[in-house]
C-alpha atoms as a PDB file:
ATOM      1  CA  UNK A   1      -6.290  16.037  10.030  1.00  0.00           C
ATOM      2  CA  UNK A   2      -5.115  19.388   9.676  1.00  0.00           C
ATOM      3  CA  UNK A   3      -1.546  18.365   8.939  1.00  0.00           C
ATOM      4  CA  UNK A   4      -3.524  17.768   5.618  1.00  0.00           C
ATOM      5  CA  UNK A   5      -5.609  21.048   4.945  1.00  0.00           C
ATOM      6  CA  UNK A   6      -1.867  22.668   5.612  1.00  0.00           C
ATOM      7  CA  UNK A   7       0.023  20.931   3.220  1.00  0.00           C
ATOM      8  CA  UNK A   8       0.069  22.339  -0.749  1.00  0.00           C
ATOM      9  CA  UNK A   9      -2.046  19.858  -3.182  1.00  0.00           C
ATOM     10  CA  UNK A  10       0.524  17.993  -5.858  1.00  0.00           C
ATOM     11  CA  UNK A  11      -2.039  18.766  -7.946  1.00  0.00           C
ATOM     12  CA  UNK A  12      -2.195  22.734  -8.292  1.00  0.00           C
ATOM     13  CA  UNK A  13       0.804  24.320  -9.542  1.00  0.00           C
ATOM     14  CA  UNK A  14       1.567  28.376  -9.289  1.00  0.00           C
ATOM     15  CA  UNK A  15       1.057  30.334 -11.903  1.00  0.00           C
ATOM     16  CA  UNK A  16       4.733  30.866 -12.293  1.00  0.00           C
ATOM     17  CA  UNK A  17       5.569  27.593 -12.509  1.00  0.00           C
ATOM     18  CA  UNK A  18       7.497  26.532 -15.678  1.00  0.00           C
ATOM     19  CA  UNK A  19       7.469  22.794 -15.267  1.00  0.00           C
ATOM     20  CA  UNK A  20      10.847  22.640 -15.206  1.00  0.00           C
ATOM     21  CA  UNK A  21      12.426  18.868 -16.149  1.00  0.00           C
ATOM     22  CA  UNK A  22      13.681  18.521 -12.561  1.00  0.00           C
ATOM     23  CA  UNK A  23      10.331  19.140 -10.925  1.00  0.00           C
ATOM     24  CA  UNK A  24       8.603  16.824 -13.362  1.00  0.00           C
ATOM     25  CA  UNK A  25      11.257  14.190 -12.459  1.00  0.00           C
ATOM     26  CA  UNK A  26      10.825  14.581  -8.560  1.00  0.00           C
ATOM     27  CA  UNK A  27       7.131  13.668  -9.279  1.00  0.00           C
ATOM     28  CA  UNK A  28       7.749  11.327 -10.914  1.00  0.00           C
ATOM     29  CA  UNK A  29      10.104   9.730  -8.518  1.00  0.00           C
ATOM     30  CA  UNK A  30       8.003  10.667  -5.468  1.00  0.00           C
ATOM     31  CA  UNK A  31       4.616   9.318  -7.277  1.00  0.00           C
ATOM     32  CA  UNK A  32       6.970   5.862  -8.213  1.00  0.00           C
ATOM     33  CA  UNK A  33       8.500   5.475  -4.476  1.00  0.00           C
ATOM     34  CA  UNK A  34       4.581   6.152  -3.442  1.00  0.00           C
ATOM     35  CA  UNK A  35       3.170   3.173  -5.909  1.00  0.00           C
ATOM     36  CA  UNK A  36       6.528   0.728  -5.301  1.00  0.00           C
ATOM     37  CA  UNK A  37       5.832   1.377  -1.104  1.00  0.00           C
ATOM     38  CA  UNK A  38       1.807   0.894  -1.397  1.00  0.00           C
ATOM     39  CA  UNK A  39       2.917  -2.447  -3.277  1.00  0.00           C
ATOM     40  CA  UNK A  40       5.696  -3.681  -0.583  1.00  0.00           C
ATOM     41  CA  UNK A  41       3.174  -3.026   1.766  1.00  0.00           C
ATOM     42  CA  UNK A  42       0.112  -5.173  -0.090  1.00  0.00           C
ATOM     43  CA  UNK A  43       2.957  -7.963  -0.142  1.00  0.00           C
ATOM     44  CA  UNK A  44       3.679  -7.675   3.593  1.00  0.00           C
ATOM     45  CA  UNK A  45      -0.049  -7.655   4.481  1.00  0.00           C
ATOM     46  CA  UNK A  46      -0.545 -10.700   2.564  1.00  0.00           C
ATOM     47  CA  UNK A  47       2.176 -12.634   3.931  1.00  0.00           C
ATOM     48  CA  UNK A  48       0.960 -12.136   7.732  1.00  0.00           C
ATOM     49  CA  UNK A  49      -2.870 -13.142   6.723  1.00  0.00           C
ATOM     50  CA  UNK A  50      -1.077 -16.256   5.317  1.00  0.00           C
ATOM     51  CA  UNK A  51       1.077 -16.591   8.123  1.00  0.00           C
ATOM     52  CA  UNK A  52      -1.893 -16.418  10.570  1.00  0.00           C
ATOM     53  CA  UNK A  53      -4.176 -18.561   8.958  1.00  0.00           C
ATOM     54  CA  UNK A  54      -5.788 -19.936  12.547  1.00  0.00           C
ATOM     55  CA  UNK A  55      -9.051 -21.734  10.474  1.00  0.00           C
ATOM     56  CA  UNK A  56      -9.765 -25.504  11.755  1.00  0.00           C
ATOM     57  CA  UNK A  57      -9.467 -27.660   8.927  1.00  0.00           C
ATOM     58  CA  UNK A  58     -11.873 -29.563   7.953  1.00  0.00           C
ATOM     59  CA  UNK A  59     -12.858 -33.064   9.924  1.00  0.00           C
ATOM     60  CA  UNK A  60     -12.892 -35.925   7.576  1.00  0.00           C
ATOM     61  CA  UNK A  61     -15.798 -38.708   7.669  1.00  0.00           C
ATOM     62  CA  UNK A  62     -13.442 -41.186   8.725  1.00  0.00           C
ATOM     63  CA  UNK A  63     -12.609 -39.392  12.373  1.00  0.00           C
ATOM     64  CA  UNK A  64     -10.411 -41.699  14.175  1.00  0.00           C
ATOM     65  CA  UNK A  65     -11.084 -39.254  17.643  1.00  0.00           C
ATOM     66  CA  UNK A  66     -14.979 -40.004  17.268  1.00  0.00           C
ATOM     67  CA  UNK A  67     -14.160 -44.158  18.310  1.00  0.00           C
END
């Protein structure tokens, strides 16, 4: 986990920083692509529980194996 400590935090800007429009805009792109990719991955997770849904169904009174 230090790939984390070295990376900046999006979070604390320099004190020269002038929040210039095209920053603002990559961060709010990057912060979209983040929230659209989180999402498409939700979706994908979803689909393979779905997809893998191994639970017996449930045996009915009337069991014509039981005879």
């Amino acid at each position: 986990m230090n790939e984390d400590k070295d990376r900046p935090r999006e979070d604390i800007l320099a004190a020269n920083d002038n929040g210039t429009a095209e920053t603002r805009l990559d961060t709010a792109v990057l912060t979209l692509a983040h929230l659209i990719g989180r999402q498409m991955a939700r979706e994908a997770f979803e689909r393979l529980s779905a997809a893998n849904d191994n639970q017996q169904a449930p045996k009915a009174d009337n069991d014509q194996e039981a005879r």
